[in-house]
Structures are given as C-alpha cells and as structure tokens.
PDB file of N, CA and C in Angstrom:
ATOM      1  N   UNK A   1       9.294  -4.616 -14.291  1.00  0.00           N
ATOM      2  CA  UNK A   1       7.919  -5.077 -14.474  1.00  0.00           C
ATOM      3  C   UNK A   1       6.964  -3.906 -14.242  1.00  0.00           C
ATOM      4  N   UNK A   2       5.846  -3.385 -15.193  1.00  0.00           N
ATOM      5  CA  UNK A   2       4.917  -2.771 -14.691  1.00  0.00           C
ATOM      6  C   UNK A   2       4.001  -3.035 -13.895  1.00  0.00           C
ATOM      7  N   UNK A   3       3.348  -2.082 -13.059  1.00  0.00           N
ATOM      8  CA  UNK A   3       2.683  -2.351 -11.624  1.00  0.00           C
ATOM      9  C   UNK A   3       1.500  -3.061 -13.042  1.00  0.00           C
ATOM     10  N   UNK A   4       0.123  -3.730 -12.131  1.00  0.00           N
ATOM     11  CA  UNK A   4      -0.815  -4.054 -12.028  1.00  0.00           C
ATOM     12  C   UNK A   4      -1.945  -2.882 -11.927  1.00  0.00           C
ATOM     13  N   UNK A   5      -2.587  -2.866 -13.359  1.00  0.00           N
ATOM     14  CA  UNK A   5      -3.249  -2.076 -13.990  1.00  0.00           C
ATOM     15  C   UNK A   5      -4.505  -2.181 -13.350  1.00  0.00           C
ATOM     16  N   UNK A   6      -4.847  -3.001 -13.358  1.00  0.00           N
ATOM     17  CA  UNK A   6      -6.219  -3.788 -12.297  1.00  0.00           C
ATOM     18  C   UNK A   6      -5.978  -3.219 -10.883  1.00  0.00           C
ATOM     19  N   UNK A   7      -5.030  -3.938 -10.285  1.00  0.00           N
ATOM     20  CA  UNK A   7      -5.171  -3.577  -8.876  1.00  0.00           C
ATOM     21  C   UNK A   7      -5.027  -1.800  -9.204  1.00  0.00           C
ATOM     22  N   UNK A   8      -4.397  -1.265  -9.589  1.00  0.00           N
ATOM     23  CA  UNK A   8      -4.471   0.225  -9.586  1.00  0.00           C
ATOM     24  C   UNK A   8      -5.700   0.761  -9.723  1.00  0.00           C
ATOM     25  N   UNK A   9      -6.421   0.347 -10.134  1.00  0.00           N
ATOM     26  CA  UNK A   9      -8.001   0.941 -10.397  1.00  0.00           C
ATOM     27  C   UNK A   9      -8.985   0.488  -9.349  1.00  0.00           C
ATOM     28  N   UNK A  10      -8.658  -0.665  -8.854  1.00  0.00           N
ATOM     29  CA  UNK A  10      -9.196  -1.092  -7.598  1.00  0.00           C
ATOM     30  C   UNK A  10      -8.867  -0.417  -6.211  1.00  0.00           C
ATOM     31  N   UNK A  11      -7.749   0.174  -6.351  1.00  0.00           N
ATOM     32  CA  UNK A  11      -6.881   0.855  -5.117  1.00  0.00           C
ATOM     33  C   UNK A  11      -7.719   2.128  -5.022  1.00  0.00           C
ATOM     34  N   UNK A  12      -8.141   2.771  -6.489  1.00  0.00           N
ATOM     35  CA  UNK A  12      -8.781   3.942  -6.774  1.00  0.00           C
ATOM     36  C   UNK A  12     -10.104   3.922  -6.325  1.00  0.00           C
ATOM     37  N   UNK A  13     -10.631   2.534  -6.322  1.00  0.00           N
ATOM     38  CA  UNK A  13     -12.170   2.819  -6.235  1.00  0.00           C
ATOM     39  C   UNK A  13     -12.268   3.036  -4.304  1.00  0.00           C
ATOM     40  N   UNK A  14     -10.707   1.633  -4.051  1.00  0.00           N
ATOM     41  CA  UNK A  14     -10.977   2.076  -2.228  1.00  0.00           C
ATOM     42  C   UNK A  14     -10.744   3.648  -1.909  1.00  0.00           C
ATOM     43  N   UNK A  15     -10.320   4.006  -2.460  1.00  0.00           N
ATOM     44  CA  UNK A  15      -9.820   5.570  -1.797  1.00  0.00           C
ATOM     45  C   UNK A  15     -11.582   6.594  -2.281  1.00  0.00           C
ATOM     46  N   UNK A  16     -12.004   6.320  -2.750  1.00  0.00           N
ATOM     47  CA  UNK A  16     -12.902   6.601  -3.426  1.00  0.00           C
ATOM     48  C   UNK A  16     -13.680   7.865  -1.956  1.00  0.00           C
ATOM     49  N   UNK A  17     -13.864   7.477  -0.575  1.00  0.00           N
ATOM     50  CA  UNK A  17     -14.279   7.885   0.014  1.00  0.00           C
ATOM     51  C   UNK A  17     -13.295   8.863   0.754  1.00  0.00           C
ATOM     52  N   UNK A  18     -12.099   8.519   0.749  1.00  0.00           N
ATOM     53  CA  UNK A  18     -10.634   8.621   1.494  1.00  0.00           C
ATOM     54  C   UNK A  18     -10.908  10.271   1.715  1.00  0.00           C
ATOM     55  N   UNK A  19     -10.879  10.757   0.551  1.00  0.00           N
ATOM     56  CA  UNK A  19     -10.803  12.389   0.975  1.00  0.00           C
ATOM     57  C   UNK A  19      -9.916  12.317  -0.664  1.00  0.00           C
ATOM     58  N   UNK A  20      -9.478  13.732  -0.398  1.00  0.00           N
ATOM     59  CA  UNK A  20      -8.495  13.731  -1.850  1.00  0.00           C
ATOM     60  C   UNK A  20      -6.863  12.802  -1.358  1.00  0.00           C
ATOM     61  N   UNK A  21      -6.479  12.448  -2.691  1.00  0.00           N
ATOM     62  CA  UNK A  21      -5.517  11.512  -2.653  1.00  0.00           C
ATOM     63  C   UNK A  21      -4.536  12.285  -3.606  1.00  0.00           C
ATOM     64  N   UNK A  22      -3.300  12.069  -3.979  1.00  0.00           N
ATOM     65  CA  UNK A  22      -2.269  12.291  -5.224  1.00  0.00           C
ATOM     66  C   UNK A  22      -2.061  10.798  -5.634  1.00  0.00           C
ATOM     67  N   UNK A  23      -1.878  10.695  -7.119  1.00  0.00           N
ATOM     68  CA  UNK A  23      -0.922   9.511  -7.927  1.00  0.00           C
ATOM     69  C   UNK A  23       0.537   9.505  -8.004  1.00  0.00           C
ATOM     70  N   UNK A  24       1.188   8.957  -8.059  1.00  0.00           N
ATOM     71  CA  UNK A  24       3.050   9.384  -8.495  1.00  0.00           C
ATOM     72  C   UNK A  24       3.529   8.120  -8.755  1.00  0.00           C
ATOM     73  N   UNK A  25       4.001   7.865 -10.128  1.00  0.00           N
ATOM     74  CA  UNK A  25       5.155   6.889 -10.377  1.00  0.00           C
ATOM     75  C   UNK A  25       6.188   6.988  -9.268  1.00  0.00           C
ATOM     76  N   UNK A  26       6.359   5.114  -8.985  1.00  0.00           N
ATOM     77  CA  UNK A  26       7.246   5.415  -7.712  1.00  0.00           C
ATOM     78  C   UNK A  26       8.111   4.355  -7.945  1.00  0.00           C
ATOM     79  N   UNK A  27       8.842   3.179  -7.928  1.00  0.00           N
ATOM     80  CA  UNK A  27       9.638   2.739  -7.181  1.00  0.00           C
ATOM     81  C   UNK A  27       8.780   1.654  -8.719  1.00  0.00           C
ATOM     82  N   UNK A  28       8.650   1.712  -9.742  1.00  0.00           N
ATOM     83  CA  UNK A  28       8.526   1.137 -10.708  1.00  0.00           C
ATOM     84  C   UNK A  28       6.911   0.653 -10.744  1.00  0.00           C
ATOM     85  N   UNK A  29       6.009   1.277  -9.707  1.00  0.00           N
ATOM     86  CA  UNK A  29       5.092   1.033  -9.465  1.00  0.00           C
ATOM     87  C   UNK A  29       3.878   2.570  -9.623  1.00  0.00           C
ATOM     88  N   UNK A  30       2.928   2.385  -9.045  1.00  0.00           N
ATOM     89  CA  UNK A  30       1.820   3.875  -8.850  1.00  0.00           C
ATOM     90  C   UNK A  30       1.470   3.681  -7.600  1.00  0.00           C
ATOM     91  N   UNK A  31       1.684   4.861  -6.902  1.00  0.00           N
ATOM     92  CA  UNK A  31       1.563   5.043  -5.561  1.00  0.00           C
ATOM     93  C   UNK A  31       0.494   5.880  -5.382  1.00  0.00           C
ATOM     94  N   UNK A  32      -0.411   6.009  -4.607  1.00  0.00           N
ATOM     95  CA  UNK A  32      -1.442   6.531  -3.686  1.00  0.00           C
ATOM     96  C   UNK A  32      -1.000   7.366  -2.464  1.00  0.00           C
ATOM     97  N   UNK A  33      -0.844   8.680  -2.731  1.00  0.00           N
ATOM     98  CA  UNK A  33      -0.418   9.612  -1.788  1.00  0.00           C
ATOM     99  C   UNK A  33      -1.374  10.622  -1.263  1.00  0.00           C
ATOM    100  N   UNK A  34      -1.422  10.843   0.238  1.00  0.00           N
ATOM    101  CA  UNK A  34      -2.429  11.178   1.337  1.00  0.00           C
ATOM    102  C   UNK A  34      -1.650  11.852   2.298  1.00  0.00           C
ATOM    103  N   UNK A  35      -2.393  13.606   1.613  1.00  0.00           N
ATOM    104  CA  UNK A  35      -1.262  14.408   2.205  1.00  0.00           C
ATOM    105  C   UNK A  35       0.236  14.722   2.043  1.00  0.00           C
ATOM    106  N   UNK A  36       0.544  13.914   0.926  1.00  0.00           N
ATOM    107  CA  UNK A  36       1.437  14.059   0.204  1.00  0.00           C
ATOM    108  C   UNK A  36       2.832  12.781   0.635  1.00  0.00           C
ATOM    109  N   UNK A  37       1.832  12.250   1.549  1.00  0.00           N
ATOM    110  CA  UNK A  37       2.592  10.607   2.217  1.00  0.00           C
ATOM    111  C   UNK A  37       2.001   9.279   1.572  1.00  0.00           C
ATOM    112  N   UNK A  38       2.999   8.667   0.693  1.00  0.00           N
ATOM    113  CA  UNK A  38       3.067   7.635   0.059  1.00  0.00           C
ATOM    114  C   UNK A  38       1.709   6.790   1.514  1.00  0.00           C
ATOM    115  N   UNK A  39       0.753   6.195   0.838  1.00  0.00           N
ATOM    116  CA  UNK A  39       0.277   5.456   1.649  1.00  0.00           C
ATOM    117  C   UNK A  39       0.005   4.000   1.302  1.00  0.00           C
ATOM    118  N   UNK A  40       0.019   3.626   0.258  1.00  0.00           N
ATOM    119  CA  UNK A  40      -0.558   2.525  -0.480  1.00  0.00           C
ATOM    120  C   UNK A  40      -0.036   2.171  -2.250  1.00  0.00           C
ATOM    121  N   UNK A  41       0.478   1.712  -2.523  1.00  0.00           N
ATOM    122  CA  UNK A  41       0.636   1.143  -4.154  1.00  0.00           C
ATOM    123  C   UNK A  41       0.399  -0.041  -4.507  1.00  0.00           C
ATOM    124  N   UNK A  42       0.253  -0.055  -5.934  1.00  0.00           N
ATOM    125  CA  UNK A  42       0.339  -0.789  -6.588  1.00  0.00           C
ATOM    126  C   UNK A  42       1.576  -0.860  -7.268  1.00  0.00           C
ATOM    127  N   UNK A  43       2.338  -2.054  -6.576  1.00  0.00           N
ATOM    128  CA  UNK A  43       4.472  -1.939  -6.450  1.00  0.00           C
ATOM    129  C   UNK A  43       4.396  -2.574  -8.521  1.00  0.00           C
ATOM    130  N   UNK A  44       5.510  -2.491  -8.620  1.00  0.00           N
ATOM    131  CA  UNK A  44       6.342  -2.772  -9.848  1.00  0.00           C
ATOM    132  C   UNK A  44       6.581  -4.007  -9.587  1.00  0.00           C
ATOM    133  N   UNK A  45       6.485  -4.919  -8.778  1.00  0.00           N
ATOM    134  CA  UNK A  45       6.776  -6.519  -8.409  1.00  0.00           C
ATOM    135  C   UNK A  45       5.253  -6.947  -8.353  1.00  0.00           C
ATOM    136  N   UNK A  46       3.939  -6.928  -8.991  1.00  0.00           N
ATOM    137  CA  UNK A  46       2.819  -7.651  -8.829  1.00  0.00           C
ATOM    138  C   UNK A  46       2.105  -7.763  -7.207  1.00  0.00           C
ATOM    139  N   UNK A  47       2.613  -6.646  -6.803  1.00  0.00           N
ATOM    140  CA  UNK A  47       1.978  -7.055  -5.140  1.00  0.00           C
ATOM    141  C   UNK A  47       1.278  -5.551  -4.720  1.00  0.00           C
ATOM    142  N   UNK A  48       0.563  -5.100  -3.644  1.00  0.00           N
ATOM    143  CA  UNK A  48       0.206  -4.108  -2.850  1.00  0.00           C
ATOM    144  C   UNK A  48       1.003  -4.036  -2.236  1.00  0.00           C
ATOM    145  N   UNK A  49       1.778  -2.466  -2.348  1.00  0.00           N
ATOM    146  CA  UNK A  49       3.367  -2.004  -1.144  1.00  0.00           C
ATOM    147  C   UNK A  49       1.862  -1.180  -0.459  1.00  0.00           C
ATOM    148  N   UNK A  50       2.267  -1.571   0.881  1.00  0.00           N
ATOM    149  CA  UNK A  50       1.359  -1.542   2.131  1.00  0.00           C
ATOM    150  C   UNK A  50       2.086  -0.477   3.316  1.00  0.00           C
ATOM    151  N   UNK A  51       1.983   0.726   3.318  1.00  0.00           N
ATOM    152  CA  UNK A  51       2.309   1.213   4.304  1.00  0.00           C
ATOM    153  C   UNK A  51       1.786   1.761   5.395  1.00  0.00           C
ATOM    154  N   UNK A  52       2.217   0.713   6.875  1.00  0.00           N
ATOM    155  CA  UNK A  52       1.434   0.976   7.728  1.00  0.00           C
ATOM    156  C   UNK A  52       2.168   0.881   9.039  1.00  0.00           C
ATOM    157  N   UNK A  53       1.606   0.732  10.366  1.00  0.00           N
ATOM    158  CA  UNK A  53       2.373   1.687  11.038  1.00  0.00           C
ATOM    159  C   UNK A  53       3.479   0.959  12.094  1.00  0.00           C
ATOM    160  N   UNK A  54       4.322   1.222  12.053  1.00  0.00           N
ATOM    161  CA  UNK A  54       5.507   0.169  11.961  1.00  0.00           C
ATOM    162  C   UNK A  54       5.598  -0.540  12.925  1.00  0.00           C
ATOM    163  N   UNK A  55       4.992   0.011  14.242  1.00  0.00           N
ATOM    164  CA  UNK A  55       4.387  -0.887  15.558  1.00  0.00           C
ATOM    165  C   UNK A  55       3.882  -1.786  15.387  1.00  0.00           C
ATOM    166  N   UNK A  56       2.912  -2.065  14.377  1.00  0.00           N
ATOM    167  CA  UNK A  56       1.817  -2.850  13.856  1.00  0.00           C
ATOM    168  C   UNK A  56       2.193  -3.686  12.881  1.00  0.00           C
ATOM    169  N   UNK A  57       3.144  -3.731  12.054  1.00  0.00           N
ATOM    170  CA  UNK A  57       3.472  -4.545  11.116  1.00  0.00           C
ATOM    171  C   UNK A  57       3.499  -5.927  11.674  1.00  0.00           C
ATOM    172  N   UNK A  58       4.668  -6.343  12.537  1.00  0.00           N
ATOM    173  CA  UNK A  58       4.481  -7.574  12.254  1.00  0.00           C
ATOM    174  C   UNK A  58       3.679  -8.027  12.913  1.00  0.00           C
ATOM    175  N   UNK A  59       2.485  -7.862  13.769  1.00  0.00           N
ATOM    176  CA  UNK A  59       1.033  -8.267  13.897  1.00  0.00           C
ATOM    177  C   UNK A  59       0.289  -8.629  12.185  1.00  0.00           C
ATOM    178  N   UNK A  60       0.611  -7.948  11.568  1.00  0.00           N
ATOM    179  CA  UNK A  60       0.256  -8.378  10.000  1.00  0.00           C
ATOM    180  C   UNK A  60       1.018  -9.187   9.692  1.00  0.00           C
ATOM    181  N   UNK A  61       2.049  -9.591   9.139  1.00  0.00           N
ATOM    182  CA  UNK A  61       3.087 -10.988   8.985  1.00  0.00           C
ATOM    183  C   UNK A  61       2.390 -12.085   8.776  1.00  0.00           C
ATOM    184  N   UNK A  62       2.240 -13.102   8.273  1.00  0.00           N
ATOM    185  CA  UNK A  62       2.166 -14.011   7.989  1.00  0.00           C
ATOM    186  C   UNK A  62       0.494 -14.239   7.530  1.00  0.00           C
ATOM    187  N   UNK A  63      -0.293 -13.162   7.335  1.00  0.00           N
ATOM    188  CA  UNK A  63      -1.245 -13.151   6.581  1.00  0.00           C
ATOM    189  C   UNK A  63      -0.794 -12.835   5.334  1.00  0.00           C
ATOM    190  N   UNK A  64      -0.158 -13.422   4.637  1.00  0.00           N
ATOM    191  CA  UNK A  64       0.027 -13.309   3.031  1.00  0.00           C
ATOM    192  C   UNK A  64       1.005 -12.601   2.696  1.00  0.00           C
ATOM    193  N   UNK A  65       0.970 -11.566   4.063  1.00  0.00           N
ATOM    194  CA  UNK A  65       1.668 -10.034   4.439  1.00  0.00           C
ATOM    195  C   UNK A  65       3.542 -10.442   4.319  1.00  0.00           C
ATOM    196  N   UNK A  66       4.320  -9.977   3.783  1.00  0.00           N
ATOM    197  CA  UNK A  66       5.841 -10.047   4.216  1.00  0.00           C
ATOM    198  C   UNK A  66       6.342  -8.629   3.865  1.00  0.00           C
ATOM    199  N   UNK A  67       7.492  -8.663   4.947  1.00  0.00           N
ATOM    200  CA  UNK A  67       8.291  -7.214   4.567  1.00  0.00           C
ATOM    201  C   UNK A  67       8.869  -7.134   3.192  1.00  0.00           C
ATOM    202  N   UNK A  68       8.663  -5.521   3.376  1.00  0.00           N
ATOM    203  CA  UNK A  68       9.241  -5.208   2.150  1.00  0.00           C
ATOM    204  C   UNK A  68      10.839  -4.787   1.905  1.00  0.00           C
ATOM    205  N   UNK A  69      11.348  -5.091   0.917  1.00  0.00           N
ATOM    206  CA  UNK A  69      12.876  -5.865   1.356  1.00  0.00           C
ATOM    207  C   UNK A  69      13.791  -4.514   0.238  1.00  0.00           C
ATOM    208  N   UNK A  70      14.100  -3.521   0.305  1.00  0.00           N
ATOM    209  CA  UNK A  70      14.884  -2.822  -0.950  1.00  0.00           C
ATOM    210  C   UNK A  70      16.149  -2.898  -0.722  1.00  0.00           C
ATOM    211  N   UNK A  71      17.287  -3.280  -1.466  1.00  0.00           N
ATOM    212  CA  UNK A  71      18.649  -3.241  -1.383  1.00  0.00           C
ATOM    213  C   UNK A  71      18.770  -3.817  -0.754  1.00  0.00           C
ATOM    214  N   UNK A  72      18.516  -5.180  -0.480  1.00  0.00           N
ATOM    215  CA  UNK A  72      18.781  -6.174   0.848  1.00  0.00           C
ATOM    216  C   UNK A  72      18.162  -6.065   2.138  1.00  0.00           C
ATOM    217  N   UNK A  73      17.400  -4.494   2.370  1.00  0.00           N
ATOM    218  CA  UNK A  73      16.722  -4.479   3.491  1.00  0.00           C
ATOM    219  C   UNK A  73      15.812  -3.927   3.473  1.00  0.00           C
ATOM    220  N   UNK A  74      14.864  -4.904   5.160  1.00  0.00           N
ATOM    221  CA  UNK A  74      13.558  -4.714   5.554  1.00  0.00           C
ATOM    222  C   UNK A  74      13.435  -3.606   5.712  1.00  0.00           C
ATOM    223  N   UNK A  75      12.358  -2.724   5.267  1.00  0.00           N
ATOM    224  CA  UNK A  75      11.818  -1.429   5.168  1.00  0.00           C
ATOM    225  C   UNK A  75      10.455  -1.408   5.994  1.00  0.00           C
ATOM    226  N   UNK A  76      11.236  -0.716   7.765  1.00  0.00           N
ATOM    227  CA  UNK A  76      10.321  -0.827   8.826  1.00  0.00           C
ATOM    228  C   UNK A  76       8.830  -0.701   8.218  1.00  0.00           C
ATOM    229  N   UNK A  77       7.447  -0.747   8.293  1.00  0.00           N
ATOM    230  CA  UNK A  77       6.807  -0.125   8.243  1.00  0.00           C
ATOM    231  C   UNK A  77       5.849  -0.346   6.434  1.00  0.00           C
ATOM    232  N   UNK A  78       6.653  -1.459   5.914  1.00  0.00           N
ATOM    233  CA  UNK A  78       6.508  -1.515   4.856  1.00  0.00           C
ATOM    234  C   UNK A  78       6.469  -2.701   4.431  1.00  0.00           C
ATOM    235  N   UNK A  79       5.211  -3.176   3.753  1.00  0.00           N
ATOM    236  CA  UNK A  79       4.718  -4.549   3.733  1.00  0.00           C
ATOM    237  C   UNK A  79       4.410  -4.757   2.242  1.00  0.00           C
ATOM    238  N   UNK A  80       4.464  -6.128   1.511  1.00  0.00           N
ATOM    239  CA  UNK A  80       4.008  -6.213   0.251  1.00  0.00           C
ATOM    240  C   UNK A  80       3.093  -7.368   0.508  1.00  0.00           C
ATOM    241  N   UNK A  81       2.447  -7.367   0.051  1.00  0.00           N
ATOM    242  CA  UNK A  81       1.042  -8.521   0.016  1.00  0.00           C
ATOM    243  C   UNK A  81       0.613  -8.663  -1.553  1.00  0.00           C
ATOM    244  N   UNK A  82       0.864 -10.095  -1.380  1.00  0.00           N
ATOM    245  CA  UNK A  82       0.808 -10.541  -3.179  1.00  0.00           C
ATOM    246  C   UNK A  82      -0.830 -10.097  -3.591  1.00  0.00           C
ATOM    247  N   UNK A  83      -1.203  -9.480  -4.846  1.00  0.00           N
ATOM    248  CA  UNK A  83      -2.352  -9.586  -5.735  1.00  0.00           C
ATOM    249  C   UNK A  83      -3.364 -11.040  -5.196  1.00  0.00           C
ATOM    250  N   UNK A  84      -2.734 -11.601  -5.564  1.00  0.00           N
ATOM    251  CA  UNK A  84      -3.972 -12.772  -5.070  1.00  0.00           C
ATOM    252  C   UNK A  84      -4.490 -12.508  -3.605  1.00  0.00           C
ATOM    253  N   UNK A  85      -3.594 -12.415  -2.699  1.00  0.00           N
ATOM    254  CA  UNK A  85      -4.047 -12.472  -1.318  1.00  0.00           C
ATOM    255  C   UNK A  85      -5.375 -11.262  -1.135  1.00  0.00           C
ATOM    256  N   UNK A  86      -5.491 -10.081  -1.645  1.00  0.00           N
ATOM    257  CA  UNK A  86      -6.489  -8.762  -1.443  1.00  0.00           C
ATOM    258  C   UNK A  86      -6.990  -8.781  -2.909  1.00  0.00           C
ATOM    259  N   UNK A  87      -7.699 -10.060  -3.735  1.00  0.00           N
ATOM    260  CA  UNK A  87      -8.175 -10.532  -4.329  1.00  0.00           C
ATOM    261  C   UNK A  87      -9.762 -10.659  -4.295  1.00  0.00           C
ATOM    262  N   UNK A  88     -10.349 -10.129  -3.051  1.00  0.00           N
ATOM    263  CA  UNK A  88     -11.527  -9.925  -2.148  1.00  0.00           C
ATOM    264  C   UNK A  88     -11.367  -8.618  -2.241  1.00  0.00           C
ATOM    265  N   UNK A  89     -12.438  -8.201  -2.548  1.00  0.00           N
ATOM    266  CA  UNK A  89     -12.628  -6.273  -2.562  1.00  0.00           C
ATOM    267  C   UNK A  89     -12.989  -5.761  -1.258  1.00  0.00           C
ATOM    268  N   UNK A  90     -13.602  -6.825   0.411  1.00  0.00           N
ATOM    269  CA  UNK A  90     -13.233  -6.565   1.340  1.00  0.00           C
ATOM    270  C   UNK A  90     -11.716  -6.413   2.027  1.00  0.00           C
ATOM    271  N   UNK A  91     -11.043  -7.464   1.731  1.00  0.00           N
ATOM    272  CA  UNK A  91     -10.028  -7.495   1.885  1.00  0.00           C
ATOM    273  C   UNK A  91      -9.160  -6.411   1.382  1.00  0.00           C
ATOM    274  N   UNK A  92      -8.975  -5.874   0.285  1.00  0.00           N
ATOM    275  CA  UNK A  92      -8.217  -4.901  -0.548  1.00  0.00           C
ATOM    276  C   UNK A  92      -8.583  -3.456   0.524  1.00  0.00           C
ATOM    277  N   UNK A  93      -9.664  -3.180   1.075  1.00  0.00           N
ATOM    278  CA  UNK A  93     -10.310  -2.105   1.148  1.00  0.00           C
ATOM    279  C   UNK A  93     -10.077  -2.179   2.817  1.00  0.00           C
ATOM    280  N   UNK A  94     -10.008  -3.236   3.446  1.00  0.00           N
ATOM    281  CA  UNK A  94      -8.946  -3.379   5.150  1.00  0.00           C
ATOM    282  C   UNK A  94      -7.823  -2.503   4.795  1.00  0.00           C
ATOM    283  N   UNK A  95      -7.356  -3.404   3.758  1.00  0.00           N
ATOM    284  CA  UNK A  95      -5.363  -2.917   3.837  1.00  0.00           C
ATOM    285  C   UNK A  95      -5.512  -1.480   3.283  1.00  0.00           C
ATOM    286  N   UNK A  96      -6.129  -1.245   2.468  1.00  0.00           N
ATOM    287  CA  UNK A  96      -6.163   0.515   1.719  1.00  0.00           C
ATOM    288  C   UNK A  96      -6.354   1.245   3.495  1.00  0.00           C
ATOM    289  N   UNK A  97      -7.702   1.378   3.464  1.00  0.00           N
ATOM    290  CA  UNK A  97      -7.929   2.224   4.708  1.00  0.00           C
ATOM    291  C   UNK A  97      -6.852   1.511   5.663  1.00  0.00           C
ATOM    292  N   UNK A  98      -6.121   0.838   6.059  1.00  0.00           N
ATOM    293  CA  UNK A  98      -5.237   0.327   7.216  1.00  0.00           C
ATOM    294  C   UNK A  98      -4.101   1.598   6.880  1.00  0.00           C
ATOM    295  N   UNK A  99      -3.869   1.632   5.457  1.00  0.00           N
ATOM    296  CA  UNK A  99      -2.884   2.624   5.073  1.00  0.00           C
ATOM    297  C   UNK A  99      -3.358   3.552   5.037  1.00  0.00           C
ATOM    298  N   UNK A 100      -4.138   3.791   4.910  1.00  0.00           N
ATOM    299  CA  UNK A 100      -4.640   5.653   4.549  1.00  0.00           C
ATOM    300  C   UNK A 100      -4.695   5.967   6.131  1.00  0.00           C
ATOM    301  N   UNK A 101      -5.001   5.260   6.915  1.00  0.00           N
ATOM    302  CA  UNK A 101      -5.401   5.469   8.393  1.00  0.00           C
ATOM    303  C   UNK A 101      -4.000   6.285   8.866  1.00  0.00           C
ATOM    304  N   UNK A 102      -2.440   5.113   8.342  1.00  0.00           N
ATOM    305  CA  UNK A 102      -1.285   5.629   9.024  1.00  0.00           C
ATOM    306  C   UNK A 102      -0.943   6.516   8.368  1.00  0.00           C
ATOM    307  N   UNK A 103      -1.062   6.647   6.973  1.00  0.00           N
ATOM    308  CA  UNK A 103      -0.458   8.105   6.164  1.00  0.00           C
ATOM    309  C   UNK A 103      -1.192   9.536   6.782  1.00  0.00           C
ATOM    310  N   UNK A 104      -2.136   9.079   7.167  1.00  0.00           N
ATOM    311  CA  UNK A 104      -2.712  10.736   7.744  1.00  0.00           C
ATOM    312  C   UNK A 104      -2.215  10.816   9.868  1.00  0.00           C
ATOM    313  N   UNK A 105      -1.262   9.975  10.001  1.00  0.00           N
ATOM    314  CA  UNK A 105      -1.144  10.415  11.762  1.00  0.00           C
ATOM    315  C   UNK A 105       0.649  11.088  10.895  1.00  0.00           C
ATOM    316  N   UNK A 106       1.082  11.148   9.579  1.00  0.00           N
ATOM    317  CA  UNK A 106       2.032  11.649   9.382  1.00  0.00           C
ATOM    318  C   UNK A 106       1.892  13.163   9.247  1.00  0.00           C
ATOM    319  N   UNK A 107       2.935  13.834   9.446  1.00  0.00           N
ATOM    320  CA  UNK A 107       2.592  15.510   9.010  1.00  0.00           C
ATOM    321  C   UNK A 107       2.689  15.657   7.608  1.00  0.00           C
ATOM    322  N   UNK A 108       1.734  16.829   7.112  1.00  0.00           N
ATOM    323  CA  UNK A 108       1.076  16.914   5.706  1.00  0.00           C
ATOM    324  C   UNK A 108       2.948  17.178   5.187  1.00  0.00           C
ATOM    325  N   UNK A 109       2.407  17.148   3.704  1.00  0.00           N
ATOM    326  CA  UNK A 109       4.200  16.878   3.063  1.00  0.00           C
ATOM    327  C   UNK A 109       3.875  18.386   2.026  1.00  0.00           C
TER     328      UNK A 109
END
C-alpha cells in the first residue's frame, strides 16, 4: 500500500518550524528524518509510524496509539496511530514535535 499523500504534506507543514529535516522512502512508507534519525512517517499501512521515546510509549497506548508490530514484533519505541485519530492539525503537530523532540536526544547519524 502507498503511504498517505495527505498526511505526508501535513507532516511537512508540522516540521515546518523543526529546523532542517531529510525525506527517505522507508518501510513502504516516507519518513521524516532529524539528524539523520528516522523521527516520524507517514507508514505504508495508512497510519503515522510515531517514534518516540521508549520510556514513554506506553503512557501513549490506548490513545488511538498501538505498537508497532514488524515480523511479529513490538518495536520498543515505536507507535502507529491511525490517520483518523491526528485528523486535528493540533493533534498531528503533539505527535510530530513528540517525535522530533526524541529524534534529536539521539546522536546525529
């Protein structure tokens, strides 16, 4: 499935302040990279892949929020949140900066 053309341009406008960002086809999706650390996409399954900081995840859980699951497994640190749920351009722009926040305590890539 191709990512979500919409949310990708919406992801763009949150980063808008971020600082500089990179794009990269990723995981069948377009990813948002900060510092050269995947921070945020728009996944290949219709959802926002949410990466944030793995202490903190499941405090997010059950807001719309579920792990993100590859090859049978939960991927610490890594959340998908369906399109509808960050359907609110406040909302979208929490979870962006929530991610951009943890991609920059990573070392530059």
């Amino acid at each position: 499935m191709a990512y979500d053309r919409e949310l990708a341009n919406r992801i763009r406008g949150c980063l808008g302040d971020a600082g500089p960002y990179d794009e990269k086809a990723m995981f069948g999706g377009l990813a948002f990279l900060v510092d050269g650390n995947m921070a945020v996409a728009a996944s290949g399954t219709g959802a926002l892949m949410a990466r944030v900081d793995p202490e903190a995840a499941d405090d997010l859980l059950g807001n719309d929020a579920e792990p993100m699951v590859m090859r049978g497994r939960p991927m610490r640190g890594w959340l998908l949140v369906p399109v509808a749920a960050v359907g609110d351009d406040d909302v979208l722009q929490q979870w962006v900066d929530r991610c951009v926040a943890f991609a920059r305590t990573l070392p530059p890539k």
